[in-house]
Protein backbone atom coordinates (compact mmCIF):
# COMPACT_ATOMS: atom_id res chain seq x y z
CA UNK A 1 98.66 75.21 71.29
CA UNK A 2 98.77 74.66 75.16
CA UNK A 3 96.50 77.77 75.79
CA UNK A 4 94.22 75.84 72.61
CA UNK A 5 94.18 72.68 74.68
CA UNK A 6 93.12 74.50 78.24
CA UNK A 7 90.36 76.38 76.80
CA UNK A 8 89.06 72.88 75.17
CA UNK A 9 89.04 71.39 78.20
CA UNK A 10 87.58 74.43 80.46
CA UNK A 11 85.03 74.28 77.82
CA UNK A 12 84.03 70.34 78.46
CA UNK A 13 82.98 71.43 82.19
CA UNK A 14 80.22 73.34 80.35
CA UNK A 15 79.57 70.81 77.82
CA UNK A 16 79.59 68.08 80.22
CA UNK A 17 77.19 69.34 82.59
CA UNK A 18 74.66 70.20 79.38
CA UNK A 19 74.81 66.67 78.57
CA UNK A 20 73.92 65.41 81.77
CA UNK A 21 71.45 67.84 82.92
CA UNK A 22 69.24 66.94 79.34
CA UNK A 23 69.67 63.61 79.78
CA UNK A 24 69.22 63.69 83.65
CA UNK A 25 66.29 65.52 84.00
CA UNK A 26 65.01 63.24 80.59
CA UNK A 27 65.24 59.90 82.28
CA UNK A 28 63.57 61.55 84.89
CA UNK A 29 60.11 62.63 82.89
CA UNK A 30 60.16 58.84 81.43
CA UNK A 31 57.63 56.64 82.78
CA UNK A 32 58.34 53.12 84.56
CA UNK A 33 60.98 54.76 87.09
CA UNK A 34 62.51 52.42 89.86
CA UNK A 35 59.32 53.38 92.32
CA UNK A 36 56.50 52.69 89.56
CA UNK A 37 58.42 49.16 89.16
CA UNK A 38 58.31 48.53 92.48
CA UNK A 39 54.76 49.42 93.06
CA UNK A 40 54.04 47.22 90.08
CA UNK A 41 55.65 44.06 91.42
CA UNK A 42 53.48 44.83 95.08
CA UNK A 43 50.43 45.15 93.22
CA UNK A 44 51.13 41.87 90.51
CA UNK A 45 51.94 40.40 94.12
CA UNK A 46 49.26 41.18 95.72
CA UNK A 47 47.00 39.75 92.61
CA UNK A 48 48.56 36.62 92.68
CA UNK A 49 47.65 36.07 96.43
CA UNK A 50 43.84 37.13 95.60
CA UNK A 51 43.92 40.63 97.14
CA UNK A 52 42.82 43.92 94.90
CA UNK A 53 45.82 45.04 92.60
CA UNK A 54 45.43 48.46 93.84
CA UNK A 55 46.08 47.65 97.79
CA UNK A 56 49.52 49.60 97.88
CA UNK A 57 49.17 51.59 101.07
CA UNK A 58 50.07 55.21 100.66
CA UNK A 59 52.81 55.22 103.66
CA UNK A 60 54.91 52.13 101.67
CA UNK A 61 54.62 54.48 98.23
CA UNK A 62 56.29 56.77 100.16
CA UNK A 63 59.20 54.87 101.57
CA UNK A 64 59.61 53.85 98.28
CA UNK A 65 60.13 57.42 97.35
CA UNK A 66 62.49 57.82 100.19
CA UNK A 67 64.02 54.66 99.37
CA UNK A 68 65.26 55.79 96.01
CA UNK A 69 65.50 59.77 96.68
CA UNK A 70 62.25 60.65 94.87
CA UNK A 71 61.30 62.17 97.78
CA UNK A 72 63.03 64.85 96.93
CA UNK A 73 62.84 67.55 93.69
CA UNK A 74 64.36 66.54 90.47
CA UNK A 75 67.06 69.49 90.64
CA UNK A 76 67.68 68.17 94.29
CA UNK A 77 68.16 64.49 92.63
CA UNK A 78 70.37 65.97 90.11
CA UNK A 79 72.59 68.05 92.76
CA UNK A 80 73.13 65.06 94.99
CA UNK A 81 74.15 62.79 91.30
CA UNK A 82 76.37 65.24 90.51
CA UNK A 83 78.32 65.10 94.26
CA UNK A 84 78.34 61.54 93.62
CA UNK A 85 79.86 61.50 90.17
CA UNK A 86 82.38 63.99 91.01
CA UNK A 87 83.59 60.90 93.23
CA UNK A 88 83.07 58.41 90.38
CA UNK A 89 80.68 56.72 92.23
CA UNK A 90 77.65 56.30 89.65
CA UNK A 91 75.25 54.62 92.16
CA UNK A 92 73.89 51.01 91.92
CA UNK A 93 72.25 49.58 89.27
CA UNK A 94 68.36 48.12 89.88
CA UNK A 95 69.03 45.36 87.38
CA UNK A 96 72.12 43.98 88.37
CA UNK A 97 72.47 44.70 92.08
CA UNK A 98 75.95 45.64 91.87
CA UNK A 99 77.65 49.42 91.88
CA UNK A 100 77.49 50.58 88.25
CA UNK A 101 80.83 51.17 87.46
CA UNK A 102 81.54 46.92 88.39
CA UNK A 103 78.59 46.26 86.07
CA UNK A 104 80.31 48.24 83.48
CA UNK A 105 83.81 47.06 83.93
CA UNK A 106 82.56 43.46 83.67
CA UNK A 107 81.32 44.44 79.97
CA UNK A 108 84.48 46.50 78.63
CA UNK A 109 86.93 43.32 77.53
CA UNK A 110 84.53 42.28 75.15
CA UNK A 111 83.94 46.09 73.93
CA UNK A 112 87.34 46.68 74.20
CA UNK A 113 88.57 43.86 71.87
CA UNK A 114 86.43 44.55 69.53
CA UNK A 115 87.01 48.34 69.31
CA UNK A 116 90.49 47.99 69.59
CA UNK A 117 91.28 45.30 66.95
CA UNK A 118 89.19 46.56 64.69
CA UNK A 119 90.66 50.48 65.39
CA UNK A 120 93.77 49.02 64.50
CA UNK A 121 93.20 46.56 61.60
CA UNK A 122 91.51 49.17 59.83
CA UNK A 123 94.02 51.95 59.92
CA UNK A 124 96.97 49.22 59.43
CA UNK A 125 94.64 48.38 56.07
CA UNK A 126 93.03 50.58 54.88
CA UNK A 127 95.85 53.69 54.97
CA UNK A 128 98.00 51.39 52.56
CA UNK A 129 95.04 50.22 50.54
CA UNK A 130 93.76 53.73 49.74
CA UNK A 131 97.19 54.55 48.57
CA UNK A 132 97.35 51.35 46.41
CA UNK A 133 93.40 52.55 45.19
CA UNK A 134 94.89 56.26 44.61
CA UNK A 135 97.69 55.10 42.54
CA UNK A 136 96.37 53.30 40.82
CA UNK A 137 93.19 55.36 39.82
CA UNK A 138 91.16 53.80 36.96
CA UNK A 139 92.54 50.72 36.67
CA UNK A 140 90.58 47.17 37.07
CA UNK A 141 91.89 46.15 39.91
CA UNK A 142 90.73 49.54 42.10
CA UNK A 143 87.60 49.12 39.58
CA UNK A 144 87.14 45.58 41.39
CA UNK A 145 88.67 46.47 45.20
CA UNK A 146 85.76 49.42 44.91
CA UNK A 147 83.23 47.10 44.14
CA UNK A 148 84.28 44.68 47.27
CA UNK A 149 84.68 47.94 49.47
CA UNK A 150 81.44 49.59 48.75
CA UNK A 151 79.71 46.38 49.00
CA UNK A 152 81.22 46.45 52.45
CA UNK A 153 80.19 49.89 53.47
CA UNK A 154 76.76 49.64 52.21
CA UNK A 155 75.42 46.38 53.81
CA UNK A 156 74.50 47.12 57.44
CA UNK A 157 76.73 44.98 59.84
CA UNK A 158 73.93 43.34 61.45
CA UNK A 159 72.17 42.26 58.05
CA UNK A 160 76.27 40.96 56.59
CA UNK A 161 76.12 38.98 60.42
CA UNK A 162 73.44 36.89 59.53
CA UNK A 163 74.69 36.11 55.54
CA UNK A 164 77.85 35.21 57.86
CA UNK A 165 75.96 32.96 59.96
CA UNK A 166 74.17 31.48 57.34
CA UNK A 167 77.21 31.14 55.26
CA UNK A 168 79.63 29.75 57.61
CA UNK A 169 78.27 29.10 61.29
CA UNK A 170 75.80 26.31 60.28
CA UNK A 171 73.03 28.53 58.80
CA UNK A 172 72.50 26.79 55.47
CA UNK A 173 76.04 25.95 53.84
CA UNK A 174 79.10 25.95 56.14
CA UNK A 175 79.65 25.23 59.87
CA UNK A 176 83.26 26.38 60.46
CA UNK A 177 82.58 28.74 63.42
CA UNK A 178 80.53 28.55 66.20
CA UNK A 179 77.74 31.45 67.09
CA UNK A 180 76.54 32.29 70.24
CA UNK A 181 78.73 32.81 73.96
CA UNK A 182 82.78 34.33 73.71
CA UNK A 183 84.03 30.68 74.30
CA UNK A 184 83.24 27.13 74.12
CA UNK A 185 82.17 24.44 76.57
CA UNK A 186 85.56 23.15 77.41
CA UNK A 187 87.67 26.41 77.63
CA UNK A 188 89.11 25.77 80.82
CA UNK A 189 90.38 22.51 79.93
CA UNK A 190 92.22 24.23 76.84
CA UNK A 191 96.04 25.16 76.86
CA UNK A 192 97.11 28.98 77.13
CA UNK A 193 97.56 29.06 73.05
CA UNK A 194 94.04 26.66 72.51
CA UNK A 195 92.37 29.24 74.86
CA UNK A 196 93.36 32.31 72.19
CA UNK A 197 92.68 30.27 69.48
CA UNK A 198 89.16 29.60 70.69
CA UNK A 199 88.39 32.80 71.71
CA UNK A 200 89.08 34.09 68.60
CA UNK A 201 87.48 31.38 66.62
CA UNK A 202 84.02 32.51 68.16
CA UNK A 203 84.99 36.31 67.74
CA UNK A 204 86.26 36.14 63.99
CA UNK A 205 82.83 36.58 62.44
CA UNK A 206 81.29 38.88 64.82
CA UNK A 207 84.83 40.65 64.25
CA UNK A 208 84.30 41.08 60.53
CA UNK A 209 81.34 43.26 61.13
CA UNK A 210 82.42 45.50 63.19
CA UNK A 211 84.99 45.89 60.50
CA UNK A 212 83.38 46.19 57.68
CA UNK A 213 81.55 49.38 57.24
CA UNK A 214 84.97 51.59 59.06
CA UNK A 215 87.54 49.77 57.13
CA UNK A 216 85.20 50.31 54.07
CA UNK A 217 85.24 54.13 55.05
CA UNK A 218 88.46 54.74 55.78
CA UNK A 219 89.65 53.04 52.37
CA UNK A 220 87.85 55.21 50.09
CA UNK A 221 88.16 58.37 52.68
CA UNK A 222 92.07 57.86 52.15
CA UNK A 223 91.66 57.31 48.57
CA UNK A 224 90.02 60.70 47.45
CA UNK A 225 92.08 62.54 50.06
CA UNK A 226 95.41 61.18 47.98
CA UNK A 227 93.81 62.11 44.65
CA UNK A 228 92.42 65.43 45.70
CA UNK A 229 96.25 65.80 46.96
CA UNK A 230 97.77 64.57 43.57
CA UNK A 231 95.88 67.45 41.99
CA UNK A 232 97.41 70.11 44.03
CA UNK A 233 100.00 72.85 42.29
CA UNK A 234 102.66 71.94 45.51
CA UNK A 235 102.63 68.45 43.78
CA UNK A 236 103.34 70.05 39.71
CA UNK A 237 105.49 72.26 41.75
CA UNK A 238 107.67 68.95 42.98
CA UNK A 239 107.79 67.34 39.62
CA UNK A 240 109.13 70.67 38.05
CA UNK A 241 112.15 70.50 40.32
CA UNK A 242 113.22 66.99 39.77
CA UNK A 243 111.41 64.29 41.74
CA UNK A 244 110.13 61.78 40.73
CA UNK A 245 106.49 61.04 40.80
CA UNK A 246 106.37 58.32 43.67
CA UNK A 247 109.57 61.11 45.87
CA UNK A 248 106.39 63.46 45.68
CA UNK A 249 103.73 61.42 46.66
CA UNK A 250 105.15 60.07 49.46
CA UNK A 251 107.17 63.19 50.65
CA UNK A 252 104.78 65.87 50.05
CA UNK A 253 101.30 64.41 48.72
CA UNK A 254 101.36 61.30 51.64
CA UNK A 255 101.46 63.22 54.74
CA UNK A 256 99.00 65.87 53.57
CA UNK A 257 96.43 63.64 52.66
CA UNK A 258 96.23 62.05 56.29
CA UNK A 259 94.67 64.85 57.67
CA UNK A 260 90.86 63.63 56.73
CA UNK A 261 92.08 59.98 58.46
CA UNK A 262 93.24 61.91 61.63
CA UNK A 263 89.48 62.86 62.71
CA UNK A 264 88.87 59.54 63.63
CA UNK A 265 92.16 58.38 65.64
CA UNK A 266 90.34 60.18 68.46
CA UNK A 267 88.03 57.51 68.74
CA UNK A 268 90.32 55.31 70.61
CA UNK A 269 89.42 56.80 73.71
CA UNK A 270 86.06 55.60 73.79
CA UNK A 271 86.83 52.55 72.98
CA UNK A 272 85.82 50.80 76.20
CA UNK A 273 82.58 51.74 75.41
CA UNK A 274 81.81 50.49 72.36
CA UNK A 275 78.57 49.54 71.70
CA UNK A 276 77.25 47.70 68.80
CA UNK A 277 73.79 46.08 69.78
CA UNK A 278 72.52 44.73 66.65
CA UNK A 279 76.08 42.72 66.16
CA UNK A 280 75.94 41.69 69.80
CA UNK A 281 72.10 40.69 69.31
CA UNK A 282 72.86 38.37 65.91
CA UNK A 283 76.10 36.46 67.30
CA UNK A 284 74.60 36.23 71.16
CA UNK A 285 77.13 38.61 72.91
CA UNK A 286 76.78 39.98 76.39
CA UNK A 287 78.68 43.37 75.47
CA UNK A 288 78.53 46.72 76.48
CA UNK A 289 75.48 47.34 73.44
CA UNK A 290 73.28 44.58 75.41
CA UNK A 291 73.77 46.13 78.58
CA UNK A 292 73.03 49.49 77.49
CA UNK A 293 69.70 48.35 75.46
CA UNK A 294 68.51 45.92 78.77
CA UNK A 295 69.03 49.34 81.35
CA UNK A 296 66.98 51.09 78.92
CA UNK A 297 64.66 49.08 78.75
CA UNK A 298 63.95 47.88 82.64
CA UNK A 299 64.74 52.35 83.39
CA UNK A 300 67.68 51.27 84.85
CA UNK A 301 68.78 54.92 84.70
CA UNK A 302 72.05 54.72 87.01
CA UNK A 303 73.65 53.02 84.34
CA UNK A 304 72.18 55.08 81.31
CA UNK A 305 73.61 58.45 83.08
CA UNK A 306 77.15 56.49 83.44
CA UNK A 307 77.74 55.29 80.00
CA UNK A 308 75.76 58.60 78.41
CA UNK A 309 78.38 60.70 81.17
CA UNK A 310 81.94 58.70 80.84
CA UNK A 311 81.28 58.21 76.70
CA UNK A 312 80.41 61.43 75.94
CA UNK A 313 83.56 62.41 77.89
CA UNK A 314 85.45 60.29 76.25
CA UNK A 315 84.35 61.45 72.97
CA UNK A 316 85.33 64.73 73.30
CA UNK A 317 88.78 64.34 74.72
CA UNK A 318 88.91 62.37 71.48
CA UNK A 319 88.16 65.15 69.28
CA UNK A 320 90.72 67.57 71.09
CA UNK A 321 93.49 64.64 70.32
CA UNK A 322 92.32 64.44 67.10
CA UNK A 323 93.13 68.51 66.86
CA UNK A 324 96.52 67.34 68.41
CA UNK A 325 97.18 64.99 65.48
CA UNK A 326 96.23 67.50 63.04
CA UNK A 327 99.08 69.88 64.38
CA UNK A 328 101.33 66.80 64.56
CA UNK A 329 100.81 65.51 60.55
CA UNK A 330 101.59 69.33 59.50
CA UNK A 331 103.02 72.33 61.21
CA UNK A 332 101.18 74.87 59.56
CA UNK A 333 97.47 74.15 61.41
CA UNK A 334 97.15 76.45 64.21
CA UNK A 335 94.49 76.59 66.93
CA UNK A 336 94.82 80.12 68.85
């Protein structure tokens, strides 16, 4: 297993630097760069002051070019971004003024909350549940529990925000939560406790989407794992020698079946970068989905590069703890 684990990581230097040269050399080819900005605002200027929208001396182009290192060839650029990263320094963003990794760390609580609660609500929930749903195979109240859950998993979150919204945040009907900001007016003012409790009372709707189409998953993912388990000759086997039916579910059947719900524990390590833009965009968020979409769409490619770089990271030192897990929930896997 160690030898397993060094080779997956040798192998993410590879990985890594095919990611970043696509998407490097990508951002690059895309029109509306930092320097075509900048000319744009000297021309738009320049127009507003009555002179001809095209007056951008050749000699300022080019300390524009110097300015931002497109004075130099793209495989140059890349070289000198790569240096840089390998000191986690991801350059500054043209949007926000500030080094990219402060912009980003300014947007990861929110991400982070929501990733994390909702990582471990719906593993807390929906392991048990799928059980429940497995044992209960057939019967009306899985009948009525599938109903709920597929309902869940088939309405997009952003489209369940707004019946939310217009359900309970003043829409049409209710108005028992607020929409729009992470807190209220007078949050300072609040007590340590009425601080929480506000904080969450603007998150808990937002908080239910995010939910709702991974808990909705994971339910019906442990489900059929359980049942496809329950079918297996180990489990006849068990009930020939004595136990009972629920000793063999949950000592042979149980641990087998969590191997399908162990692919996605690995997603915990990106969770600081968890970006949901439509849910952010409904409910008014500033999270790490907004900032993402806004660098995007002004080319503010310093901070494209760092989230594509540290997620995609992050993602794959997932998957090889996911492997871990595998090896962990039974002995018998082996990665040589």
């Amino acid at each position: 297993m160690t030898a397993y684990i060094l080779r997956r990581l040798l192998l993410m230097v590879p990985t890594m630097l095919g990611i970043t040269t696509v998407c490097f050399f990508l951002c690059q080819m895309l029109p509306g760069g930092p320097v075509e900005q900048q000319i744009a605002r000297i021309r738009h200027a320049g127009a507003m002051r009555g002179a001809s929208a095209r007056d951008v001396p050749q000699e300022e182009i080019e300390l524009l070019k110097k300015q931002y290192g497109y004075d130099k060839p793209a495989y140059v650029r890349y070289a000198l971004w790569l240096g840089n990263v390998a000191h986690f320094n991801f350059g500054t963003s043209l949007v926000y003024h500030q080094p990219v990794l402060k912009v980003m760390v300014s947007k990861m609580p929110l991400s982070l909350f929501f990733g994390l609660t909702s990582f471990i609500i719906s593993y807390l929930v929906s392991i048990p549940l799928g059980v429940q749903k497995a044992l209960t195979h057939g019967s009306f109240s899985d009948a009525v529990s599938s109903a709920v859950v597929s309902a869940g998993y088939v309405v997009p979150s952003y489209a369940l925000g707004i019946i939310l919204i217009i359900l309970f945040a003043g829409g049409s009907y209710l108005n028992w939560f607020p929409i729009g900001g992470l807190v209220s007016d007078d949050y300072e003012n609040l007590s340590a406790m009425g601080k929480a409790l506000d904080f969450l009372h603007h998150m808990l709707l937002p908080l239910a989407c995010y939910l709702a189409g991974e808990f909705a998953f994971l339910v019906m993912l442990m489900k059929n794992s359980l049942l496809d388990e329950l079918g297996r000759d180990y489990m006849r086997t068990a009930l020939a020698k004595g136990l009972s039916f629920k000793q063999a579910v949950w000592r042979q059947a149980f641990r087998n079946s969590l191997i399908p719900i162990a692919t996605g524990i690995g997603a915990i390590f990106s969770l600081l970068f968890t970006a949901t833009l439509l849910i952010e965009k409904v409910f008014d968020l500033d999270g790490m989905g907004m900032l993402v979409f806004n660098s995007m769409k002004a080319c503010d490619y310093s901070v494209v590069m760092a989230f594509i770089t540290l997620s995609s990271f992050l993602i794959m030192l997932g998957r090889l703890f996911s492997d871990i897990i595998y090896v962990v929930i039974d002995p018998r896997i082996r990665f040589d």
